[in-house]
C-alpha atoms as a PDB file:
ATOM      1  CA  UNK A   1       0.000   0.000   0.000  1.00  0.00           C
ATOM      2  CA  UNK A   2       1.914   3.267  -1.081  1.00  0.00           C
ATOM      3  CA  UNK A   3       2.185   5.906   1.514  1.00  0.00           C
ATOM      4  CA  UNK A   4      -0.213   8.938   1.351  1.00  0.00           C
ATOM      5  CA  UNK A   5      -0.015  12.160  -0.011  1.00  0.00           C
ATOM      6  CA  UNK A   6       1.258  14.479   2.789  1.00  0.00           C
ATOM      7  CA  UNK A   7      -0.100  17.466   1.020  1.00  0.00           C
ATOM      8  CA  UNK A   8      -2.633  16.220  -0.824  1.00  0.00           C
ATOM      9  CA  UNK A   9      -6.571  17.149  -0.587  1.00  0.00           C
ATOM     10  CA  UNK A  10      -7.541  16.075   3.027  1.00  0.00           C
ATOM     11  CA  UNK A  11      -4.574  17.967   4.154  1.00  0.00           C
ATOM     12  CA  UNK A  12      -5.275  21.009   2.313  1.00  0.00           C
ATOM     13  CA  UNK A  13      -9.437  21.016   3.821  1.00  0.00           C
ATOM     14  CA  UNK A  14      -7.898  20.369   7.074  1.00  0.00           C
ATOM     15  CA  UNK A  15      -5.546  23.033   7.140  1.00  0.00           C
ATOM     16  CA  UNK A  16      -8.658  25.760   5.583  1.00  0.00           C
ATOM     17  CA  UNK A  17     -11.013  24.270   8.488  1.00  0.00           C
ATOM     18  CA  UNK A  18      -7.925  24.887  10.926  1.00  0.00           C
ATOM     19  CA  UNK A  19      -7.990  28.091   9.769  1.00  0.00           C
ATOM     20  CA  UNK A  20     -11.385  28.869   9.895  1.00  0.00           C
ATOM     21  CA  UNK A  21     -11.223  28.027  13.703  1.00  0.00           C
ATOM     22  CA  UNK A  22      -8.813  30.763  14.638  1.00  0.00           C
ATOM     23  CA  UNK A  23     -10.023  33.033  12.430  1.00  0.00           C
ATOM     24  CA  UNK A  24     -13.584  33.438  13.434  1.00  0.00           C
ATOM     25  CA  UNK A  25     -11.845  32.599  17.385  1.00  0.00           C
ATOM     26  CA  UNK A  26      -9.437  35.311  17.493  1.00  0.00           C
ATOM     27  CA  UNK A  27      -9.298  36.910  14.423  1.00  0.00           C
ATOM     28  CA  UNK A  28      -6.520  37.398  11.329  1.00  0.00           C
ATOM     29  CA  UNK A  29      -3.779  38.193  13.521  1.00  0.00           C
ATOM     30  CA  UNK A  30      -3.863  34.686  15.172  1.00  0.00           C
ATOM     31  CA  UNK A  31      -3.723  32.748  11.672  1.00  0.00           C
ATOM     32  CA  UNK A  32      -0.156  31.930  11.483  1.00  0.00           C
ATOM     33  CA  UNK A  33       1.300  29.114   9.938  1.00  0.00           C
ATOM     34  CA  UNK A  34       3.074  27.469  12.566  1.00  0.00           C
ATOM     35  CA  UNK A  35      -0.638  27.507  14.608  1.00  0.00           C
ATOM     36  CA  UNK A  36      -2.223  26.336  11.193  1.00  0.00           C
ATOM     37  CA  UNK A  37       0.160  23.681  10.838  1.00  0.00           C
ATOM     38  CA  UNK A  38       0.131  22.509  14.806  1.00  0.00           C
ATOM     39  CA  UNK A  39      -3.697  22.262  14.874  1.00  0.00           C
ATOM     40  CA  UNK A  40      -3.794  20.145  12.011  1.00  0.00           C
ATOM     41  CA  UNK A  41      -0.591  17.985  13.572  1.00  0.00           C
ATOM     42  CA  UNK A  42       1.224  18.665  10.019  1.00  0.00           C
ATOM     43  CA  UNK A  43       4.258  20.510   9.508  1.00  0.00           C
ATOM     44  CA  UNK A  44       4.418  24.384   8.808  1.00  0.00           C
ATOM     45  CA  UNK A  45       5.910  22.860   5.283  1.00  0.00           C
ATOM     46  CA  UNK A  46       2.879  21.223   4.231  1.00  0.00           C
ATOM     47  CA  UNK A  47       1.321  25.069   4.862  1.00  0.00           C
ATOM     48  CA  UNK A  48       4.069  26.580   2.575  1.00  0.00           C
ATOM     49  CA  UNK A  49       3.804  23.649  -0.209  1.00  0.00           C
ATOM     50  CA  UNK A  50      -0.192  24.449  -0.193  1.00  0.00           C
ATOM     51  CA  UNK A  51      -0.439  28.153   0.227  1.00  0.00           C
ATOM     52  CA  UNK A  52       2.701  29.448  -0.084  1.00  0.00           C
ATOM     53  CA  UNK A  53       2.256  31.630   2.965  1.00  0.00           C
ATOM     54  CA  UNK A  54       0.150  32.891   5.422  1.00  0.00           C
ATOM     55  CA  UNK A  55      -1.565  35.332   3.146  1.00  0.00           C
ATOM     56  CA  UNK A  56      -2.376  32.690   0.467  1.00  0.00           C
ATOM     57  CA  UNK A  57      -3.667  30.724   3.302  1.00  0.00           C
ATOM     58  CA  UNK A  58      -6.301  33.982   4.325  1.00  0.00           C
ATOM     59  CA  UNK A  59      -6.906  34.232   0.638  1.00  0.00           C
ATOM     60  CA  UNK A  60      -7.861  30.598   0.428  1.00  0.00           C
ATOM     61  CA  UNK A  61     -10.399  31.208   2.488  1.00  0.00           C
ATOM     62  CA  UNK A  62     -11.801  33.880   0.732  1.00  0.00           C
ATOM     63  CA  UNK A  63     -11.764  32.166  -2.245  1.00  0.00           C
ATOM     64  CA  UNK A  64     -13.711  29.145  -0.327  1.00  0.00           C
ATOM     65  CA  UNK A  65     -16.715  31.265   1.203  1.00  0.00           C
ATOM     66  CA  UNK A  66     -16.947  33.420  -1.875  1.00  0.00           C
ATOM     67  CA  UNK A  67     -16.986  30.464  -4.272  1.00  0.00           C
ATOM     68  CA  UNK A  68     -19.832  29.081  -1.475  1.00  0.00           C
ATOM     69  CA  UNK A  69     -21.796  32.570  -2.467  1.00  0.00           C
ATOM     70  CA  UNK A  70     -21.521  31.316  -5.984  1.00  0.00           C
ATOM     71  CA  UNK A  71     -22.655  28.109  -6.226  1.00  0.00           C
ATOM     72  CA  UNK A  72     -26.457  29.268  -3.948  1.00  0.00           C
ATOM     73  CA  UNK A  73     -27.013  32.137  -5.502  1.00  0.00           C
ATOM     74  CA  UNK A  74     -26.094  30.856  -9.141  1.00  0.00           C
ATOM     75  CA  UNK A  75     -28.055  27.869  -8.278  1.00  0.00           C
ATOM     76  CA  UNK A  76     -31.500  29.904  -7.849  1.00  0.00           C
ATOM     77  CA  UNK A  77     -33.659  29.423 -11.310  1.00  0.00           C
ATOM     78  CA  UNK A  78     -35.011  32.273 -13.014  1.00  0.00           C
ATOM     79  CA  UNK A  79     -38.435  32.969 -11.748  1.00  0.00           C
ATOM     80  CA  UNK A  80     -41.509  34.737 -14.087  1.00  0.00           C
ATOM     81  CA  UNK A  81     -41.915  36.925 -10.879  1.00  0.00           C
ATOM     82  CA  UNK A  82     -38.831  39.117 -10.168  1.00  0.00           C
ATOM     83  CA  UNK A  83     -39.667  39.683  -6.595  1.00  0.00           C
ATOM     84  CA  UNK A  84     -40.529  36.331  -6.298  1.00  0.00           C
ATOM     85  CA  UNK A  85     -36.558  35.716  -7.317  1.00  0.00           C
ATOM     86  CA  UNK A  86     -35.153  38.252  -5.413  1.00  0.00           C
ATOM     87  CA  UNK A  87     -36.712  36.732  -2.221  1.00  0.00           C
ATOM     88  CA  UNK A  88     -35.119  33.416  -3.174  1.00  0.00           C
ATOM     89  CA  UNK A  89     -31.811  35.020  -3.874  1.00  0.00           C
ATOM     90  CA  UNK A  90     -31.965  36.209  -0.073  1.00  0.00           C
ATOM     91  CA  UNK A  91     -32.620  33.191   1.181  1.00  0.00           C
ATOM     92  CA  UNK A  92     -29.453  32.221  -0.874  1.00  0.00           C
ATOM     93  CA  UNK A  93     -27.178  34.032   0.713  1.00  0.00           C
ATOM     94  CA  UNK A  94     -28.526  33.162   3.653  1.00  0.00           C
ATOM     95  CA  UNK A  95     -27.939  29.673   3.027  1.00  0.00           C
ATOM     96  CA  UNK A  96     -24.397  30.467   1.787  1.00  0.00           C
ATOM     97  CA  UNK A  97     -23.838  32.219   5.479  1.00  0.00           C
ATOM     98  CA  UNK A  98     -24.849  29.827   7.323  1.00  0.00           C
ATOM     99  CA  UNK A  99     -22.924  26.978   5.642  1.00  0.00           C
ATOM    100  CA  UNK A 100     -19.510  28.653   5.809  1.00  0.00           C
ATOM    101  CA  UNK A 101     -20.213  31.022   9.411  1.00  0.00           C
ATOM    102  CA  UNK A 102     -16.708  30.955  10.353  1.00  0.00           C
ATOM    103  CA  UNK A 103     -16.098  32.376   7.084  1.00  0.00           C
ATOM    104  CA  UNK A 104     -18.835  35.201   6.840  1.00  0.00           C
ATOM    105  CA  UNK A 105     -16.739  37.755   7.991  1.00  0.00           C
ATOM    106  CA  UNK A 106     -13.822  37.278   5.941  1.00  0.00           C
ATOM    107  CA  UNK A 107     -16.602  37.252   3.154  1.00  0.00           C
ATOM    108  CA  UNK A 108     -18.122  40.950   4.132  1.00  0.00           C
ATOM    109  CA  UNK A 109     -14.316  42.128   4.168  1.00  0.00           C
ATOM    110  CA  UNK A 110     -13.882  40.971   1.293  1.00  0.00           C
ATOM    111  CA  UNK A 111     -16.341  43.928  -0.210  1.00  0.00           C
ATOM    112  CA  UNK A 112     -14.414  46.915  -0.622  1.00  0.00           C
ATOM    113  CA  UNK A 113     -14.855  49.937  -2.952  1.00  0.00           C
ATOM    114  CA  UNK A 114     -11.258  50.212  -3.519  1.00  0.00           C
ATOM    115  CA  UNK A 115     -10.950  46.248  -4.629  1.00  0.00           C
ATOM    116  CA  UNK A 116      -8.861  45.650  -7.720  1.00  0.00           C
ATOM    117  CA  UNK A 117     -11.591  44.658 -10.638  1.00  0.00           C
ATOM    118  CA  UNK A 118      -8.249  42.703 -12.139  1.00  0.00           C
ATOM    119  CA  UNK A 119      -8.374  40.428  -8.700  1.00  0.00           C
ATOM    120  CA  UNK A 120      -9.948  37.367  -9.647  1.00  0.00           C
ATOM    121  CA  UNK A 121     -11.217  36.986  -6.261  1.00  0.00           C
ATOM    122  CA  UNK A 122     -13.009  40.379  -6.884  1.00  0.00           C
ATOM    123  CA  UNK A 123     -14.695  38.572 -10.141  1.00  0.00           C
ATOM    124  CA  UNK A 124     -15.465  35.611  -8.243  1.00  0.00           C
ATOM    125  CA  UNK A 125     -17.569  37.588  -5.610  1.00  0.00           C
ATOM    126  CA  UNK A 126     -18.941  40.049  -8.081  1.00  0.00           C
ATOM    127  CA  UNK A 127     -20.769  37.118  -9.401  1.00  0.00           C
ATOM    128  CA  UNK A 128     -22.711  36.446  -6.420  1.00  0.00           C
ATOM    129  CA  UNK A 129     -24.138  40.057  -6.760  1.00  0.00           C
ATOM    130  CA  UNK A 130     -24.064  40.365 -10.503  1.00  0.00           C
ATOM    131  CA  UNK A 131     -26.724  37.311 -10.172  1.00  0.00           C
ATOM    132  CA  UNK A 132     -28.745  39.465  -8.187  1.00  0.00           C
ATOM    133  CA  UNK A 133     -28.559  42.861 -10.039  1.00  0.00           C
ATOM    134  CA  UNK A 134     -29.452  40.945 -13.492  1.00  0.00           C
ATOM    135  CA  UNK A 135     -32.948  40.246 -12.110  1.00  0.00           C
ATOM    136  CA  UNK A 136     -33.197  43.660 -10.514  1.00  0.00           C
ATOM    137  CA  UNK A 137     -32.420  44.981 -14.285  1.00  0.00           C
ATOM    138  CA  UNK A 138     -34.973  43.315 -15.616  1.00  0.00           C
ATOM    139  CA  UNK A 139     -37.158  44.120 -13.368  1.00  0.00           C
ATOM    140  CA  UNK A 140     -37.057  47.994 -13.811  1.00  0.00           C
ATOM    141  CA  UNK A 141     -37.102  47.291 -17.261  1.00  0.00           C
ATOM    142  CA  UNK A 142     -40.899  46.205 -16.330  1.00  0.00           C
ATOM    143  CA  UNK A 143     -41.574  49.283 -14.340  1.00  0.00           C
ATOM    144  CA  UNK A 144     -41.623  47.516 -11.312  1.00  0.00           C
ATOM    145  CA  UNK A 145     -38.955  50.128  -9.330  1.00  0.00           C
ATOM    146  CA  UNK A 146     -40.297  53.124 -10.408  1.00  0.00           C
ATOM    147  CA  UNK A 147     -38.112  56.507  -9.551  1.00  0.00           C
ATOM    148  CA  UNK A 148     -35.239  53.534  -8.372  1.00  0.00           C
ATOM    149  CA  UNK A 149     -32.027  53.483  -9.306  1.00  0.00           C
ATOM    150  CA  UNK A 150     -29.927  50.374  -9.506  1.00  0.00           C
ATOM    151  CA  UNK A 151     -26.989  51.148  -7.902  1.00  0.00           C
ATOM    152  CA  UNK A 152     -29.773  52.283  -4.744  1.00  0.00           C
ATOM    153  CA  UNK A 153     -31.734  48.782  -4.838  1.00  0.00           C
ATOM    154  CA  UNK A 154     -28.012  47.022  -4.860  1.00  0.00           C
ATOM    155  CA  UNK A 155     -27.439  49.012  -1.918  1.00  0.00           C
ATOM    156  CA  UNK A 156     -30.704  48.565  -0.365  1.00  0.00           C
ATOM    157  CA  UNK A 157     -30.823  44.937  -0.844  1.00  0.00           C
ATOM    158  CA  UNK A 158     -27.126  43.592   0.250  1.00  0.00           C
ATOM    159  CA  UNK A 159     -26.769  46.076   3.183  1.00  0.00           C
ATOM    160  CA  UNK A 160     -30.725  44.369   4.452  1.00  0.00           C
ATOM    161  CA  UNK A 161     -28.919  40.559   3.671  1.00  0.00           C
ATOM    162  CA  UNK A 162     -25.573  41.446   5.324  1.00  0.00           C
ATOM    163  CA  UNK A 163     -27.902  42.618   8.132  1.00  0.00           C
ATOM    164  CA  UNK A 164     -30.060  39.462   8.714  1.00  0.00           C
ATOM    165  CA  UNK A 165     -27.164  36.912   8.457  1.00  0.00           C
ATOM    166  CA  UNK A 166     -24.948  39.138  10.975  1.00  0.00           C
ATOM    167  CA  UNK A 167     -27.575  39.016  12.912  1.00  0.00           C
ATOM    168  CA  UNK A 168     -28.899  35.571  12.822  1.00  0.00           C
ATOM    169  CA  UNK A 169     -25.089  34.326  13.054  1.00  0.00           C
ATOM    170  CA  UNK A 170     -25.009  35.935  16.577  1.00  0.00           C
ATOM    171  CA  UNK A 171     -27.943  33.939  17.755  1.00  0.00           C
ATOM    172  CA  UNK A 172     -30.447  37.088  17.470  1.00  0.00           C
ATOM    173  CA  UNK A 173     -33.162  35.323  15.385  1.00  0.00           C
ATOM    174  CA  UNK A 174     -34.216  33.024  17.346  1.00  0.00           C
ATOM    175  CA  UNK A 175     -34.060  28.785  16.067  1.00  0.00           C
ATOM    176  CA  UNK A 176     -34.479  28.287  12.059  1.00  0.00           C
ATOM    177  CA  UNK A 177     -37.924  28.489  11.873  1.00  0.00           C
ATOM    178  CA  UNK A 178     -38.384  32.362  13.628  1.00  0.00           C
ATOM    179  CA  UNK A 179     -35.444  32.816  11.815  1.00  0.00           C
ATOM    180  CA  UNK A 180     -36.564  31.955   8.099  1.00  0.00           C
ATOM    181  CA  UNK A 181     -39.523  34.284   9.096  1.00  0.00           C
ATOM    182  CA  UNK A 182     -37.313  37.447   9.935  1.00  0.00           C
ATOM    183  CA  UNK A 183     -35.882  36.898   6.663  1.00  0.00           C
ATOM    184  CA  UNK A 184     -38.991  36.560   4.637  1.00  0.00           C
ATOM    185  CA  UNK A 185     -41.089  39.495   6.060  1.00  0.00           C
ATOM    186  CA  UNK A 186     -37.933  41.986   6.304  1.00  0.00           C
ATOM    187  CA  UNK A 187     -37.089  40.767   2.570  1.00  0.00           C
ATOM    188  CA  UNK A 188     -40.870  41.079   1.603  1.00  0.00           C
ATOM    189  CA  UNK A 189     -41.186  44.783   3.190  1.00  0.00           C
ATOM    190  CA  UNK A 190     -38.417  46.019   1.843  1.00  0.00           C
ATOM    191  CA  UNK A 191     -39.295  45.156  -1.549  1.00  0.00           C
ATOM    192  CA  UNK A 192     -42.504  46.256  -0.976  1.00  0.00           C
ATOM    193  CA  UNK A 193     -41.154  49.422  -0.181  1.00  0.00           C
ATOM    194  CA  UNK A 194     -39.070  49.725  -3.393  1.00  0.00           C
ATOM    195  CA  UNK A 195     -41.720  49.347  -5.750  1.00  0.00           C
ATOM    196  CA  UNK A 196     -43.028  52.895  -4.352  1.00  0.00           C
ATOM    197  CA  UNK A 197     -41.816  55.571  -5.726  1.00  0.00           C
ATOM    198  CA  UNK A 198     -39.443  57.155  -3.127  1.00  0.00           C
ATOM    199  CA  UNK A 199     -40.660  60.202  -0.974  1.00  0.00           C
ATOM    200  CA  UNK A 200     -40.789  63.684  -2.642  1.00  0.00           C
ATOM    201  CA  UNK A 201     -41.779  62.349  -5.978  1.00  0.00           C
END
C-alpha cells in the first residue's frame, strides 16, 4: 500500500477548516502558519507547499466562502416573478452564510470599494451580486422600481442581507424556523417598499 499524499486534498481542507477556527476565534492576527500547521498535527511545510504563505492561506479562504456565495445564488432558477426571485436570492445568501459562518466575515471584508476589478477573487464575488442585479435589471425594465435606481436597490438589498445573516449568526433570530420568518417578512417589506416611488416624488 503506497504511503499517502502528505499534502494532498484532506490535508489542504484540514488546514482551511484549521484556519477557519482561529479566524472566526481570534481573528486574522492569530492565523499563522506554525498555529495552522500545529492544529492540524502537520508541519508548517505542508502550509508553505499548499499556500505558499500565510496570506495565500487567508486568501484561500476567501476564495472558499466566496466560491460558497456562488454556487447558492447561481443555483436559484429564473423565476416569471422578479420579486418572487429576489426573495429566493436572499434566502441564498442566507444559506451560503450559514454553511460557511466561520467564514462570513472574511466574506463581508472581502467587499471593498477600492478592490482591484483585475483580482480574480473580486470577479469571483462580483458574481454572487451580478446574479442578483441581473434580475433587478430586468425588473425595472418592467416598471416595477419606479423613480429607483440600480446602484440604490443594490445598496438597499445587500446592506438588508448582510444585516439578517450578521444578525442571525449571533444567535439574534431566534431557532431556524423564527429565523426563516425574519428573513422573509424583512425581505418582503423592503421590496414592498421599493416598488413605491421614493418620498418627494
Amino acid at each position: 500500500m503506497g504511503r499517502p499524499k502528505e499534502h494532498g486534498a484532506q490535508t489542504r481542507a484540514a488546514l482551511l477548516a484549521a484556519a477557519a477556527e482561529l479566524l472566526h476565534a481570534e481573528g486574522p492576527s492569530a492565523v499563522s502558519v506554525r498555529r495552522v500547521a500545529a492544529a492540524v498535527g502537520t508541519s508548517t511545510r505542508a502550509v508553505y507547499s499548499i499556500f505558499d504563505d500565510k496570506d495565500g492561506l487567508l486568501r484561500a479562504l476567501s476564495v472558499d466562502v466566496a466560491e460558497t456565495m456562488r454556487r447558492h445564488h447561481e443555483s436559484v432558477p429564473a423565476h416569471d416573478d422578479p420579486i418572487a426571485e429576489i426573495l429566493s436570492l436572499a434566502l441564498a445568501y442566507r444559506a451560503a452564510a450559514l454553511e460557511k459562518p466561520k467564514l462570513y466575515d472574511l466574506f463581508f471584508g472581502t467587499v471593498s470599494p477600492g478592490a482591484s476589478q483585475a483580482d480574480p477573487l473580486f470577479a469571483l464575488v462580483y458574481r454572487s451580486f451580478d446574479r442578483v442585479l441581473r434580475v433587478v435589471r430586468r425588473a425595472m425594465a418592467s416598471g416595477v422600481f419606479p423613480g429607483r435606481t440600480e446602484f440604490d436597490i443594490g445598496r438597499n438589498l445587500f446592506a438588508l442581507v448582510h444585516g439578517l445573516a450578521s444578525l442571525e449568526l449571533r444567535g439574534v433570530l431566534g431557532d431556524e424556523a423564527t429565523a426563516v420568518g425574519v428573513w422573509r417578512h424583512a425581505v418582503t417589506a423592503t421590496l414592498a417598499g421599493l416598488q413605491q416611488p421614493p418620498a418627494g416624488e
